[in-house]
PDB file of N, CA and C in Angstrom:
ATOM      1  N   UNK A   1      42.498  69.339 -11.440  1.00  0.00           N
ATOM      2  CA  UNK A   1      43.858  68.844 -11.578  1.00  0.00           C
ATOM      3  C   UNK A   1      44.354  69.232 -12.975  1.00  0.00           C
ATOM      4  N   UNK A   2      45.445  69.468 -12.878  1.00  0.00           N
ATOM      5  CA  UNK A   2      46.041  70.485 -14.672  1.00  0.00           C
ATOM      6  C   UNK A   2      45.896  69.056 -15.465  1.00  0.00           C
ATOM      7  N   UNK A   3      46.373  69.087 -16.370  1.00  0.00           N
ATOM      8  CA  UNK A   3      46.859  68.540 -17.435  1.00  0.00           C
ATOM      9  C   UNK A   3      48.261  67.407 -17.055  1.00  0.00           C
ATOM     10  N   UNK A   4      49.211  68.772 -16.761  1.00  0.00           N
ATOM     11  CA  UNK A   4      50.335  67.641 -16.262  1.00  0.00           C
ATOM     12  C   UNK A   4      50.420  66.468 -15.260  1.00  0.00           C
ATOM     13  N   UNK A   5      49.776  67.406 -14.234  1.00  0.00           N
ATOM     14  CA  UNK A   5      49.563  66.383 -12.850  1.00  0.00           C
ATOM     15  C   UNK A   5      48.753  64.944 -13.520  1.00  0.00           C
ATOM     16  N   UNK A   6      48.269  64.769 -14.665  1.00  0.00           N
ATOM     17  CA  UNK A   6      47.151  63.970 -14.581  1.00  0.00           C
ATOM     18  C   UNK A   6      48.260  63.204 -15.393  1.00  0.00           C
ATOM     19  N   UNK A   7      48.965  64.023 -16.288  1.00  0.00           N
ATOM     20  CA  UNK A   7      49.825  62.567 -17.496  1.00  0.00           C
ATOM     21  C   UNK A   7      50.557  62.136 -16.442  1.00  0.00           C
ATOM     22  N   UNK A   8      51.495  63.257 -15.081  1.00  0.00           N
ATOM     23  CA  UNK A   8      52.395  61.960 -14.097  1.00  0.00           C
ATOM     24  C   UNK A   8      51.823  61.131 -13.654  1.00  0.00           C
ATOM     25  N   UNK A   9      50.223  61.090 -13.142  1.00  0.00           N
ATOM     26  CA  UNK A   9      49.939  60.077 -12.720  1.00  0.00           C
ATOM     27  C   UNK A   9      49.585  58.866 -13.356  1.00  0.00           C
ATOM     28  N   UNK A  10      49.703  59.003 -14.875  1.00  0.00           N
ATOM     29  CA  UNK A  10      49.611  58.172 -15.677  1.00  0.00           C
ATOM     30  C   UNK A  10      51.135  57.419 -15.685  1.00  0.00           C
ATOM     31  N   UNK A  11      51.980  58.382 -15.952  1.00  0.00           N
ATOM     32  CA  UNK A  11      53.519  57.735 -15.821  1.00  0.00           C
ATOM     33  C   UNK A  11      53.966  56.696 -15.138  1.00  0.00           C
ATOM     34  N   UNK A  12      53.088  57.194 -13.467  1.00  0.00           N
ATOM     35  CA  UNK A  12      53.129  56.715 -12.153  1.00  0.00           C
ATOM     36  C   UNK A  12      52.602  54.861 -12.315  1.00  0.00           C
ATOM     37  N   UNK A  13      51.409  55.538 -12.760  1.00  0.00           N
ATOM     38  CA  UNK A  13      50.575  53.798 -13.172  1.00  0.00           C
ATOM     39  C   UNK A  13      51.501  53.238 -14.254  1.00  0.00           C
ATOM     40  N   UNK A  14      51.701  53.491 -15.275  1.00  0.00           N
ATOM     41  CA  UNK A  14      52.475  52.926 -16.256  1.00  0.00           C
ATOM     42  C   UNK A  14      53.690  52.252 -15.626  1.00  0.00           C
ATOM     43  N   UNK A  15      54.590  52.719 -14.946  1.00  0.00           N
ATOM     44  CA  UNK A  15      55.368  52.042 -14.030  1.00  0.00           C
ATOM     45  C   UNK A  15      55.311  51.022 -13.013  1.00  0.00           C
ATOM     46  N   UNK A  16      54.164  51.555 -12.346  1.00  0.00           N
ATOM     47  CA  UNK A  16      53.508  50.709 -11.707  1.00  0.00           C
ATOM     48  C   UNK A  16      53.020  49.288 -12.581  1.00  0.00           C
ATOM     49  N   UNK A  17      52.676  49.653 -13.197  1.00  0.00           N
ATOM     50  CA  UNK A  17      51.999  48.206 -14.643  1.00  0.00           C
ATOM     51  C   UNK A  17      53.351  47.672 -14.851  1.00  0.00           C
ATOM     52  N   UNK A  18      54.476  48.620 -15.367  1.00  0.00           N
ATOM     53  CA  UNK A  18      55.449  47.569 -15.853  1.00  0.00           C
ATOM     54  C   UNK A  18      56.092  46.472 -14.381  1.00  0.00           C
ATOM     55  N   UNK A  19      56.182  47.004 -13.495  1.00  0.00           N
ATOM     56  CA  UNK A  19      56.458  46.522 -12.230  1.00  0.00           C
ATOM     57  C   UNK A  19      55.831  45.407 -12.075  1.00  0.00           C
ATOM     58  N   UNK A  20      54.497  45.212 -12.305  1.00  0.00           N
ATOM     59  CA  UNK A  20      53.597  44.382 -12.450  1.00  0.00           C
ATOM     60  C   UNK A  20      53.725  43.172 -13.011  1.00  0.00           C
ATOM     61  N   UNK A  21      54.304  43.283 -14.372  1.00  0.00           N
ATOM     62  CA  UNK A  21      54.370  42.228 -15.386  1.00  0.00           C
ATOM     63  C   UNK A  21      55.548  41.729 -15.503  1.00  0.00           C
ATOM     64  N   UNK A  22      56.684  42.609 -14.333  1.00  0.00           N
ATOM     65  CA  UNK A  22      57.875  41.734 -14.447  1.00  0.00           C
ATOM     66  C   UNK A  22      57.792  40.864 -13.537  1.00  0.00           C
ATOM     67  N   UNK A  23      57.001  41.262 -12.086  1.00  0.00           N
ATOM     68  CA  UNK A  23      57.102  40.526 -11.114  1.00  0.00           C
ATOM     69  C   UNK A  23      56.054  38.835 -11.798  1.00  0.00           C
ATOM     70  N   UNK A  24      55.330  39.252 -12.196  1.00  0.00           N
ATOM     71  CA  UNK A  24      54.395  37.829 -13.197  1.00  0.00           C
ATOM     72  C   UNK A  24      55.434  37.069 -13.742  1.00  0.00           C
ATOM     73  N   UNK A  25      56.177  38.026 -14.489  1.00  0.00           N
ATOM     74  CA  UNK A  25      57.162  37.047 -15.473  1.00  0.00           C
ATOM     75  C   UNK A  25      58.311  36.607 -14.592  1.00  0.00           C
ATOM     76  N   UNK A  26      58.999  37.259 -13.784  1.00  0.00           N
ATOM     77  CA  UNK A  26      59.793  36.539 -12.894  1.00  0.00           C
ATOM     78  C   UNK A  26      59.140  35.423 -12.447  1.00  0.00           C
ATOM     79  N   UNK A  27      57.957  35.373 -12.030  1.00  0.00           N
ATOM     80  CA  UNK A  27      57.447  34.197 -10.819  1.00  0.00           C
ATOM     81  C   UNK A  27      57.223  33.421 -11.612  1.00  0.00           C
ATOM     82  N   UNK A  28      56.819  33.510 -13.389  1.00  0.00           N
ATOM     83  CA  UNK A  28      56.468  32.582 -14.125  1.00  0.00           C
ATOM     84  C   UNK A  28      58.223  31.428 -14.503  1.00  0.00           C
ATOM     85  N   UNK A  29      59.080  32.303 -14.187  1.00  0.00           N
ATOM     86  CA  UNK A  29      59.818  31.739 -14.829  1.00  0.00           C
ATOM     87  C   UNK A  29      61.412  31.200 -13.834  1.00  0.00           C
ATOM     88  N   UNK A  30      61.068  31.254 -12.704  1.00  0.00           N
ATOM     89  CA  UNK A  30      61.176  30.770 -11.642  1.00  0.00           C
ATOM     90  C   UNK A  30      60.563  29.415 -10.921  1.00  0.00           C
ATOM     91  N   UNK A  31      61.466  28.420 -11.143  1.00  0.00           N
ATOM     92  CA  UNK A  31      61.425  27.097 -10.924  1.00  0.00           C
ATOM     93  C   UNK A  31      60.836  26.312  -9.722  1.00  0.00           C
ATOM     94  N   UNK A  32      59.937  25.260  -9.096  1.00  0.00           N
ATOM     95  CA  UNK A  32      59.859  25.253  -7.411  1.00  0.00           C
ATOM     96  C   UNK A  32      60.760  24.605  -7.233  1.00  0.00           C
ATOM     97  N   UNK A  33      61.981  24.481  -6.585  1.00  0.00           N
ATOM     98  CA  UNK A  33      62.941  23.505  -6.050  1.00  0.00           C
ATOM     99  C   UNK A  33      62.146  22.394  -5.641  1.00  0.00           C
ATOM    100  N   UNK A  34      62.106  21.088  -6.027  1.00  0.00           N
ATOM    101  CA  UNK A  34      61.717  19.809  -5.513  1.00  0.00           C
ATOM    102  C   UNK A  34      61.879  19.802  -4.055  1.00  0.00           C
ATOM    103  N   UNK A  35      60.719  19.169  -3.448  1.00  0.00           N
ATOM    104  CA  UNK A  35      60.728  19.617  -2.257  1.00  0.00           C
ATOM    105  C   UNK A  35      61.888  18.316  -1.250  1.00  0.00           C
ATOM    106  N   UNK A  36      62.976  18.276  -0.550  1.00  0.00           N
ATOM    107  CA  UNK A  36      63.813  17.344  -0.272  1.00  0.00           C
ATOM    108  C   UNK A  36      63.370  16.631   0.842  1.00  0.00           C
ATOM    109  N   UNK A  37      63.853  15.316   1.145  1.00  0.00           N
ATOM    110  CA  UNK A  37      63.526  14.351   2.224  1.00  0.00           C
ATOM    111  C   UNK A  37      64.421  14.403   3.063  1.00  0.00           C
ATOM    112  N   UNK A  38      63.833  14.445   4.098  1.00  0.00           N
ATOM    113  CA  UNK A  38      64.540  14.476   5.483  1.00  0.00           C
ATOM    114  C   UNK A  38      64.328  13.956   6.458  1.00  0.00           C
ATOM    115  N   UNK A  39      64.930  13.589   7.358  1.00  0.00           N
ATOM    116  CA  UNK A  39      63.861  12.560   8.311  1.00  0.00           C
ATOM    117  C   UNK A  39      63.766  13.459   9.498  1.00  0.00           C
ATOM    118  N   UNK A  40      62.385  12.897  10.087  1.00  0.00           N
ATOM    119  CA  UNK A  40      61.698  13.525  10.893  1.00  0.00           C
ATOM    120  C   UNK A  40      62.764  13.693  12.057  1.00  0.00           C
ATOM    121  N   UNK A  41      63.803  13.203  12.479  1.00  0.00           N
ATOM    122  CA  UNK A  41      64.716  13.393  13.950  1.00  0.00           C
ATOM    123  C   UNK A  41      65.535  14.494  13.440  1.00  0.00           C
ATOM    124  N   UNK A  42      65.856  14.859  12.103  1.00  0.00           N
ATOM    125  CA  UNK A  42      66.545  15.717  11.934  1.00  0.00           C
ATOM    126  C   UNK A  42      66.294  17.070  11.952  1.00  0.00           C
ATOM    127  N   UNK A  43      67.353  17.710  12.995  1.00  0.00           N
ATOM    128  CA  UNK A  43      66.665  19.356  13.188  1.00  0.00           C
ATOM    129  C   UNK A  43      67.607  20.123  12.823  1.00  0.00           C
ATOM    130  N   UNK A  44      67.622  20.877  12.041  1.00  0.00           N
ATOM    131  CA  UNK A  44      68.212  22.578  11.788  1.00  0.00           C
ATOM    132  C   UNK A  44      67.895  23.961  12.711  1.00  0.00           C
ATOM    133  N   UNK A  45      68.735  24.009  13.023  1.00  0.00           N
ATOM    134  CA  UNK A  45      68.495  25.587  13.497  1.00  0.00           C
ATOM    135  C   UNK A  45      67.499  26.481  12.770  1.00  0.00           C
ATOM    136  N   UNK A  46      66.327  26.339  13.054  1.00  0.00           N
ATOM    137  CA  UNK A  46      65.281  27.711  11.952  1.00  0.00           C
ATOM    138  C   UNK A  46      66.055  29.065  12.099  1.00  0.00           C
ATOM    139  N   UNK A  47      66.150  29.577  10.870  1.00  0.00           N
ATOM    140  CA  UNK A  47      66.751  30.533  10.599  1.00  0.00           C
ATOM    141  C   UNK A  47      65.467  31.608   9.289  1.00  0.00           C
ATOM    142  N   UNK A  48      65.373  32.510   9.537  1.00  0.00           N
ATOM    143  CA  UNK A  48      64.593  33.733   8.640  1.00  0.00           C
ATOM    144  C   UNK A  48      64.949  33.566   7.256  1.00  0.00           C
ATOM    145  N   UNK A  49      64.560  33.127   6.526  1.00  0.00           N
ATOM    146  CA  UNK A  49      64.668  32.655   4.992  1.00  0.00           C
ATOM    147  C   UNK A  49      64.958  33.983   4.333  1.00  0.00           C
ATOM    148  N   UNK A  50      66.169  34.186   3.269  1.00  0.00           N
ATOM    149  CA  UNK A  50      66.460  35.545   2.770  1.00  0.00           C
ATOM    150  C   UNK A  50      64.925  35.646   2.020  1.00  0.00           C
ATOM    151  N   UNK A  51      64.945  37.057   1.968  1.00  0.00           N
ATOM    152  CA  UNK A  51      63.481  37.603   1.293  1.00  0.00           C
ATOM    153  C   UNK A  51      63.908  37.861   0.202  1.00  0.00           C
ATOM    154  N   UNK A  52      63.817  37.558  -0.857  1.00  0.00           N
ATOM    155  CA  UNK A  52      64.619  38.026  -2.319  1.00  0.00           C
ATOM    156  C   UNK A  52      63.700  39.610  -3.269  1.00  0.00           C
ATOM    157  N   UNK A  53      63.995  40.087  -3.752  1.00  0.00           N
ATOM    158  CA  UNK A  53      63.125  41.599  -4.416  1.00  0.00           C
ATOM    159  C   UNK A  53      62.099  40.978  -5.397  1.00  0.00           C
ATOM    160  N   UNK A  54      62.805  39.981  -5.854  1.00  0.00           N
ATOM    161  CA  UNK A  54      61.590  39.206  -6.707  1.00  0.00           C
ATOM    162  C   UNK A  54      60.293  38.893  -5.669  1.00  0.00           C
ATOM    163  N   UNK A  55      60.124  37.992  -4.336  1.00  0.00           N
ATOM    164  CA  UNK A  55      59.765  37.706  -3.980  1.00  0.00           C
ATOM    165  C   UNK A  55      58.508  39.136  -3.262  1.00  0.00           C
ATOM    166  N   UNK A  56      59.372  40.142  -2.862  1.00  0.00           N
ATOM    167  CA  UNK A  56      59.020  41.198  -2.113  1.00  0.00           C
ATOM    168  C   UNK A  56      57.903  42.198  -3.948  1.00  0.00           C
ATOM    169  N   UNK A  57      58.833  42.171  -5.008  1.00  0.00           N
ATOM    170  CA  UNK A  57      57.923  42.441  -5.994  1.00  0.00           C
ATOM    171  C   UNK A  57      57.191  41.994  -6.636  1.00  0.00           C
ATOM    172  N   UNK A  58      56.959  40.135  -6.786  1.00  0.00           N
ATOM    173  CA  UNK A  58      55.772  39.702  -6.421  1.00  0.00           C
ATOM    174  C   UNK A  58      54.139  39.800  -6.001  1.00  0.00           C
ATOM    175  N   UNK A  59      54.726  40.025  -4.833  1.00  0.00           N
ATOM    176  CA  UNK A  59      53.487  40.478  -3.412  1.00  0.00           C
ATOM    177  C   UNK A  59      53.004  41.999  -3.460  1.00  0.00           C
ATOM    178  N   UNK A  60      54.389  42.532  -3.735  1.00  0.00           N
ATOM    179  CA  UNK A  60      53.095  44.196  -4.085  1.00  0.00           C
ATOM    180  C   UNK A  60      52.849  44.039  -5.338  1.00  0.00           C
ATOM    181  N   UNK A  61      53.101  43.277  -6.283  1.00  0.00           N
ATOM    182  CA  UNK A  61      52.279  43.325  -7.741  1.00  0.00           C
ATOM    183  C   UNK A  61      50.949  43.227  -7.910  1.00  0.00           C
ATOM    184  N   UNK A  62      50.641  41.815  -6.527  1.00  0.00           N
ATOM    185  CA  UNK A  62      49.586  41.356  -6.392  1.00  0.00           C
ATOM    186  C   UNK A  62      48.597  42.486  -5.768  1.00  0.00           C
ATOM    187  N   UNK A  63      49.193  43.219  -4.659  1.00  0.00           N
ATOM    188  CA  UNK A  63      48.226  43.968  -4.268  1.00  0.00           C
ATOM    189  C   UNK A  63      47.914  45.042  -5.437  1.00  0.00           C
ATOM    190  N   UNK A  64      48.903  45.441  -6.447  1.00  0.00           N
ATOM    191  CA  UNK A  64      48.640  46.651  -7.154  1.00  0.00           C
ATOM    192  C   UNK A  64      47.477  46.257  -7.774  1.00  0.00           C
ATOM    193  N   UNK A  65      47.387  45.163  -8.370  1.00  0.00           N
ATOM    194  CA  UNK A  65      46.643  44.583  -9.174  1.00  0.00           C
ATOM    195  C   UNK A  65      44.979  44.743  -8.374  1.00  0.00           C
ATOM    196  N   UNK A  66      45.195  44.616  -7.675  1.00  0.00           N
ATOM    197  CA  UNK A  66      44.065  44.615  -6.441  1.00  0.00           C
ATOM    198  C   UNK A  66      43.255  45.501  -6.311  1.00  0.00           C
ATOM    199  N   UNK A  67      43.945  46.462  -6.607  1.00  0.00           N
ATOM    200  CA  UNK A  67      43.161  48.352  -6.723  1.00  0.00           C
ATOM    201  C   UNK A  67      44.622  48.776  -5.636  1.00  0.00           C
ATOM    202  N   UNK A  68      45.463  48.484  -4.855  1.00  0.00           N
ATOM    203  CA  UNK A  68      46.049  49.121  -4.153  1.00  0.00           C
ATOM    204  C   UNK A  68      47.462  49.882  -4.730  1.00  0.00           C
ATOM    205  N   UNK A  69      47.299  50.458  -5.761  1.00  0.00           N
ATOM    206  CA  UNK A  69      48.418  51.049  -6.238  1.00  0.00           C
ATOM    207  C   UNK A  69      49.237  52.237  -5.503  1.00  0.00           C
ATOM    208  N   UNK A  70      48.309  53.039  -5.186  1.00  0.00           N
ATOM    209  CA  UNK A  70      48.662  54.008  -4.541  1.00  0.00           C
ATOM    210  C   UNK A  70      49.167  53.420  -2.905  1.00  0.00           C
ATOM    211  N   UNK A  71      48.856  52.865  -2.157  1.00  0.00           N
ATOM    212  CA  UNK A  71      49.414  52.564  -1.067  1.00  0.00           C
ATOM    213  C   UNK A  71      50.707  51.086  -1.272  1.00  0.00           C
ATOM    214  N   UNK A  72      50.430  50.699  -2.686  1.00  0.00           N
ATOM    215  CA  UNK A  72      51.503  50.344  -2.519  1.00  0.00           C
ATOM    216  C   UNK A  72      53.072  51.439  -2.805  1.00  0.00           C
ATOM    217  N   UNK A  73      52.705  52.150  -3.676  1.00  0.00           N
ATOM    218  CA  UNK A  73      53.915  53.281  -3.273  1.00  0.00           C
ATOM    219  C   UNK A  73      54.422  53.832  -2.599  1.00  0.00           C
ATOM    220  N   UNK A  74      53.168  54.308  -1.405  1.00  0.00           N
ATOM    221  CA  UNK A  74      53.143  54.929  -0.228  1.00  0.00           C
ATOM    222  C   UNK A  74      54.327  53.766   0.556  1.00  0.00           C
ATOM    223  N   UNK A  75      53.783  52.625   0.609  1.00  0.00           N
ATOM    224  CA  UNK A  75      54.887  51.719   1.586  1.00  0.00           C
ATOM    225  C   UNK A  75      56.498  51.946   0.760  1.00  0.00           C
ATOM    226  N   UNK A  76      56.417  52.097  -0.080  1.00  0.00           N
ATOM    227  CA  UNK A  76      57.900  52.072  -0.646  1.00  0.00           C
ATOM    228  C   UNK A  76      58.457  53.208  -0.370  1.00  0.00           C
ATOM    229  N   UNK A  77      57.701  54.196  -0.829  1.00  0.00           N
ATOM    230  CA  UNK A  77      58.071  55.422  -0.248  1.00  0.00           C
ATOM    231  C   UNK A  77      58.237  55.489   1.472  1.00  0.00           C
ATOM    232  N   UNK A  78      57.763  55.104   2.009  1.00  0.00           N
ATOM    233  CA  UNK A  78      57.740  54.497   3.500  1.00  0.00           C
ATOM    234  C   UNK A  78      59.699  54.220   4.191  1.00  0.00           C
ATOM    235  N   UNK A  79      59.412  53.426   2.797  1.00  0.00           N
ATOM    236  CA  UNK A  79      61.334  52.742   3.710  1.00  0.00           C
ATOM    237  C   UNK A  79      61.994  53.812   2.457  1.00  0.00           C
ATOM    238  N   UNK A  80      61.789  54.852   2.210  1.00  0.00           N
ATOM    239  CA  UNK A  80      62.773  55.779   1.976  1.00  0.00           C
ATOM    240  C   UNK A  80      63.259  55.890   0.274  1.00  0.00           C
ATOM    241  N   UNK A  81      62.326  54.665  -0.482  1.00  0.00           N
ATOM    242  CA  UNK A  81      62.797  55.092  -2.254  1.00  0.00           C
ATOM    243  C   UNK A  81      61.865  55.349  -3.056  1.00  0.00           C
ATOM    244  N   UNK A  82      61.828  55.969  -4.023  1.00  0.00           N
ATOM    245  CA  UNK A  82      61.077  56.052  -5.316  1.00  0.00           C
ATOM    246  C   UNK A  82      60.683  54.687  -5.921  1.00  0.00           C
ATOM    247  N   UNK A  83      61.956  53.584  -5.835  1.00  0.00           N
ATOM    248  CA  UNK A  83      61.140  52.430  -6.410  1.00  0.00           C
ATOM    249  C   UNK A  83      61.766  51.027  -5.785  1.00  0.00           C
ATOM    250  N   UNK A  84      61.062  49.961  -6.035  1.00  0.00           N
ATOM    251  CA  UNK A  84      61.416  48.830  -4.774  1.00  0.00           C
ATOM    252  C   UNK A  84      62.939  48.421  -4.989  1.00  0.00           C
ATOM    253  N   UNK A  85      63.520  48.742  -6.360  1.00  0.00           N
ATOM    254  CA  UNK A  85      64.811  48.261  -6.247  1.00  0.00           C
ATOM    255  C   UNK A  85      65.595  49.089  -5.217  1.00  0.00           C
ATOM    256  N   UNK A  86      65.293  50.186  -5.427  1.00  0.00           N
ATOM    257  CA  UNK A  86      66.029  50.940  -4.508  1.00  0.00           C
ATOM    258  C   UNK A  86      65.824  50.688  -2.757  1.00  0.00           C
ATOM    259  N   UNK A  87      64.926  49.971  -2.790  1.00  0.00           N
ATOM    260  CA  UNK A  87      64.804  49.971  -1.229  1.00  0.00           C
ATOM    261  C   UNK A  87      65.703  48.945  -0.464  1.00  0.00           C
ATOM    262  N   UNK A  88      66.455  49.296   0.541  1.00  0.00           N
ATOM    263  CA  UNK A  88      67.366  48.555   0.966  1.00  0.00           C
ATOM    264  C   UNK A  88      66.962  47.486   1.850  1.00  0.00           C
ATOM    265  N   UNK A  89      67.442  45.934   1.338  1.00  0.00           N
ATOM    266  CA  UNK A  89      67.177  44.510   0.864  1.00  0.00           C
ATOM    267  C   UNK A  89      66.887  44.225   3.517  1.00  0.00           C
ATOM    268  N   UNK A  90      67.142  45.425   3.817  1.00  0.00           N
ATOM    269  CA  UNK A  90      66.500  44.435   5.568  1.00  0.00           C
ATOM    270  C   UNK A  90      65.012  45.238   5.760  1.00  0.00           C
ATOM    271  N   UNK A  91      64.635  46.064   4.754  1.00  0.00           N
ATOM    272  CA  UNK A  91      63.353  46.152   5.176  1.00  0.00           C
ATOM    273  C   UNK A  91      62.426  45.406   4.203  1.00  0.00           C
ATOM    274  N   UNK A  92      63.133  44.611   3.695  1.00  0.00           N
ATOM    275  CA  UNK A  92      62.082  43.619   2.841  1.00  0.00           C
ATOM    276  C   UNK A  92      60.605  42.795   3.440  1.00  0.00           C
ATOM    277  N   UNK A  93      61.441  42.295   4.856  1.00  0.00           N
ATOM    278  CA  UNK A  93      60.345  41.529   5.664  1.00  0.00           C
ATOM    279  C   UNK A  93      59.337  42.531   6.250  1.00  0.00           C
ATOM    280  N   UNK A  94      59.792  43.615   6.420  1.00  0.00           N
ATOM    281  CA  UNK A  94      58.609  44.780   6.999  1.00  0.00           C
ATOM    282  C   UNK A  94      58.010  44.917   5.819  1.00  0.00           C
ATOM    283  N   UNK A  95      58.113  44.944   4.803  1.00  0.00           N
ATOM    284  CA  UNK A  95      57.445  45.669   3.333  1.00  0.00           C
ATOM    285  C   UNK A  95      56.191  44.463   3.527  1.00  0.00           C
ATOM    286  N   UNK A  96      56.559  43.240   3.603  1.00  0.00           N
ATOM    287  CA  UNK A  96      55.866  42.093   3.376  1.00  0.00           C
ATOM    288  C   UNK A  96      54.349  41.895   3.989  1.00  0.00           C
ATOM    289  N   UNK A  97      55.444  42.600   5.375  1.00  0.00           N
ATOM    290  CA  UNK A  97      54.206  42.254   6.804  1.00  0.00           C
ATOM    291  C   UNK A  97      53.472  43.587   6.325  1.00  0.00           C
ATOM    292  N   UNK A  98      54.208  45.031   5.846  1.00  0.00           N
ATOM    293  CA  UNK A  98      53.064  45.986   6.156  1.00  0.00           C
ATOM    294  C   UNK A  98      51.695  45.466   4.824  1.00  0.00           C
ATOM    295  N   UNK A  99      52.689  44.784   3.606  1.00  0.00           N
ATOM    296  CA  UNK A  99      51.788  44.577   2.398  1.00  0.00           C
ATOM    297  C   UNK A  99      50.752  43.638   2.707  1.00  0.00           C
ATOM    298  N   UNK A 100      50.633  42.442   3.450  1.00  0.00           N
ATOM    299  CA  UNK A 100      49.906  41.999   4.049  1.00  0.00           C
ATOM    300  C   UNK A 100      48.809  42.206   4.501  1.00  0.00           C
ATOM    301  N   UNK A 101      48.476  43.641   5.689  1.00  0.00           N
ATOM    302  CA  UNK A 101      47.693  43.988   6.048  1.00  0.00           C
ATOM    303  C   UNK A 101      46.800  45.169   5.037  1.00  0.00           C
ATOM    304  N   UNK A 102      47.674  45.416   3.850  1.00  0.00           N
ATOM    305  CA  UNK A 102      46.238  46.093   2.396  1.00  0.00           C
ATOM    306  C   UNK A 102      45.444  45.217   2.487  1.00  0.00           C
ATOM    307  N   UNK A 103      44.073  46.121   2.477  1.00  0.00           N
ATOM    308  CA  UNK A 103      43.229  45.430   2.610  1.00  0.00           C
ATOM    309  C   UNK A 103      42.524  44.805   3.215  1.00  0.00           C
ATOM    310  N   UNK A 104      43.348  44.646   4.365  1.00  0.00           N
ATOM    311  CA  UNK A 104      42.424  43.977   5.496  1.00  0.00           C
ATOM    312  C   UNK A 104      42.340  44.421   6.922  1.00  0.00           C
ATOM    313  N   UNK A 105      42.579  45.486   6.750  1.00  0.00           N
ATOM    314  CA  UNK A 105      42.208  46.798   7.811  1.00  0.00           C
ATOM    315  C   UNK A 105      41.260  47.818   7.329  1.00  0.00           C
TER     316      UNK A 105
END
């Protein structure tokens, strides 16, 4: 492998790392909403909870961290971007489910 190929893939990780430590620091600094009381007769329509990018960059942080760096790109690259912001916010729940199964296939 040349020289160059080896510093992009350093670039690659380096990005990957910073990706990493924002999704930490987002989640660190992100509040739990108190959880509310409701009474048990009361029903809502279940509805698919928005998936937020924080939430979705989170979860592949965790796997990067994992050893799965490279397939976590591969999935991003998957729904069509270079990087998760860019990936457009309805394939979030697929990103989730495919990130899920790293690792355990």
């Amino acid at each position: 492998m040349s020289k160059i190929k080896l510093l992009l893939e350093v670039v690659n990780d380096m990005r990957s790392l910073a990706d990493s430590i924002q999704a930490v620091c987002d989640a660190m600094t992100e509040g739990d909403p108190a959880p509310s009381a409701k009474a048990a007769t009361e029903q809502e329509p279940v509805k698919e909870p928005d998936i937020t990018l924080e939430k979705v960059r989170m979860v592949l942080a965790e796997k990067s961290q994992l050893g799965f760096t490279a397939e976590v790109r591969g999935l991003i690259q998957k729904y069509g971007a270079d990087k998760l912001s860019a990936v457009d916010k309805a394939y979030y729940a697929d990103i989730l489910k495919d990130a899920e199964e790293l690792g355990n296939g």
